[in-house]
Protein backbone atom coordinates (compact mmCIF):
# COMPACT_ATOMS: atom_id res chain seq x y z
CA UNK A 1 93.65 103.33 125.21
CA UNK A 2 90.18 102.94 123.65
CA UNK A 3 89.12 105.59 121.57
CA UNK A 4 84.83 106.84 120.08
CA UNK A 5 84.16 107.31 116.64
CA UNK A 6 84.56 110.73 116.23
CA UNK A 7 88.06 110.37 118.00
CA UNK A 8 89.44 107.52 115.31
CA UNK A 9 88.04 109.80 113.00
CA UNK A 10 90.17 112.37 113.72
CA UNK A 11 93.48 110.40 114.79
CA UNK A 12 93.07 107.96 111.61
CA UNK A 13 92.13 110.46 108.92
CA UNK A 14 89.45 108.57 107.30
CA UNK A 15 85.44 109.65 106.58
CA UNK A 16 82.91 109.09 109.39
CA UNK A 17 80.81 107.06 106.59
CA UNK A 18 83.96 104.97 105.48
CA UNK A 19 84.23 103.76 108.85
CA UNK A 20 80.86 103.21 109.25
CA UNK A 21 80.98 101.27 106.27
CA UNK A 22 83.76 99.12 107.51
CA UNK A 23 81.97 98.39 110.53
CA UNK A 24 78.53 97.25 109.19
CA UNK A 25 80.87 95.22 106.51
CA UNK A 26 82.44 93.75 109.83
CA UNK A 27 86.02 94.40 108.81
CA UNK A 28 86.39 96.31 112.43
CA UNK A 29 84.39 95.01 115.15
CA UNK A 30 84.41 97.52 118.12
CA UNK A 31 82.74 96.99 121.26
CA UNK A 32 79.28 98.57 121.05
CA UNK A 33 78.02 100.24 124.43
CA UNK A 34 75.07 102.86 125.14
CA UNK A 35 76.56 105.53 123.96
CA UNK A 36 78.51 104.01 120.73
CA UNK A 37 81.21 102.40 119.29
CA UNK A 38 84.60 101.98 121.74
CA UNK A 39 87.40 101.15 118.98
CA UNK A 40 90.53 99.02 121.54
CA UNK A 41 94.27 99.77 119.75
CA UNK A 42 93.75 96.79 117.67
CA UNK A 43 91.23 98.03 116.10
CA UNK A 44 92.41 101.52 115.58
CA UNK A 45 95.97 99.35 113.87
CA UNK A 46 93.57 97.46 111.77
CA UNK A 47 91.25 100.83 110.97
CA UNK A 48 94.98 102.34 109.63
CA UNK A 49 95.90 99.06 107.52
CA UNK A 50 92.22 98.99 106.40
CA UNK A 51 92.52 102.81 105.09
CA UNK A 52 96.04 101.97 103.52
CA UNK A 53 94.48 99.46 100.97
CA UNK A 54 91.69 101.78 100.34
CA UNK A 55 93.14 105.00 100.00
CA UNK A 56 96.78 104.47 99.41
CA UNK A 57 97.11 100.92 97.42
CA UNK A 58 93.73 101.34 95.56
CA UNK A 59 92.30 97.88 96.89
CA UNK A 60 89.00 97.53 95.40
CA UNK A 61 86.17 97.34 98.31
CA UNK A 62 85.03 93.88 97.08
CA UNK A 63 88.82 92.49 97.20
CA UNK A 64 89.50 93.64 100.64
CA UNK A 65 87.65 90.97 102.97
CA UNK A 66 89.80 88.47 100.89
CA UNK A 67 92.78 90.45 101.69
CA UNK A 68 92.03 91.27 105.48
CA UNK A 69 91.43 87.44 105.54
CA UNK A 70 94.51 86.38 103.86
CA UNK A 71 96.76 88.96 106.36
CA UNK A 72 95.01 87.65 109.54
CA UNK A 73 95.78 83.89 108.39
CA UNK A 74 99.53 85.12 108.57
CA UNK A 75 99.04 86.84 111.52
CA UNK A 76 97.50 83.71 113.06
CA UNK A 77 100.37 81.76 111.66
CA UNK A 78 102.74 83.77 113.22
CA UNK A 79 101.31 83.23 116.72
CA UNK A 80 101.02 79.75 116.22
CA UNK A 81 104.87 79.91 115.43
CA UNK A 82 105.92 81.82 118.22
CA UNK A 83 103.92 79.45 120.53
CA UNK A 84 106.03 76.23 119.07
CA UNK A 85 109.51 78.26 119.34
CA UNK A 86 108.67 79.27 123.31
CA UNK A 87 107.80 75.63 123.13
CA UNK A 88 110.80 74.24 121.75
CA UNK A 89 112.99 76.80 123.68
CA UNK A 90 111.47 75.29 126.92
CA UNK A 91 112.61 71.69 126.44
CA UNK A 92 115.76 70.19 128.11
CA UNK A 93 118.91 70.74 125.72
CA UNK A 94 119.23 67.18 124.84
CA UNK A 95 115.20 66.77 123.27
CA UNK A 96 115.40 70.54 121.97
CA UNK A 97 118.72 69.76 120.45
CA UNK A 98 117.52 66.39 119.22
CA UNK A 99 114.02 67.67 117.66
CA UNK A 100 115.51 70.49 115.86
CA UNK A 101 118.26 68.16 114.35
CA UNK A 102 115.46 66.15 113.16
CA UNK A 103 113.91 68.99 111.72
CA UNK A 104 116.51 69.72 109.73
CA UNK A 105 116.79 73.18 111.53
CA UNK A 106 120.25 75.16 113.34
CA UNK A 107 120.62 74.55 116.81
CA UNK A 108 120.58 78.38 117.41
């Protein structure tokens, strides 16, 4: 469900300027069409987390690329991790069984 401006506005709780803000500071990147921004659910998630460390943990504006960064480095992470485990899980039993014992990781 993609949402305008005015409507994350409104569903987020955060000032029309702050998000402008975090858009010209590229933090949120909506799509950009004739008649304005279209924010996807991924944004709008990243719009809340981005308004959490403003408003709620008192993230200074100047320290909150670095965190953004450091958060979508995990996220990344993650999905390179759950990519290797379908991986793994998709090998016959006797390489899966024999890769994680070399790993030094439980069979289950």
């Amino acid at each position: 469900m993609a949402l305008r401006l005015q409507e994350v506005v409104s569903v987020v709780h955060c000032r029309q300027d702050d998000l402008e803000f975090w858009i010209t500071e590229r933090w949120v990147r909506p799509i950009r069409d004739d008649t304005g921004y279209l924010f996807a659910e991924a944004d709008i998630a990243r719009i809340h987390l981005i308004r959490d460390l403003v408003e709620d943990m008192a993230v200074e504006r100047d320290t909150v690329p670095m965190v953004l960064s450091l958060i979508d480095q995990v996220h990344g992470a993650h999905r390179h991790l759950t990519r290797l485990v379908d991986a793994i899980d998709a090998l016959p039993e006797p390489t899966r069984g024999e890769l994680l014992r070399r790993a030094g990781l439980p069979k289950d």
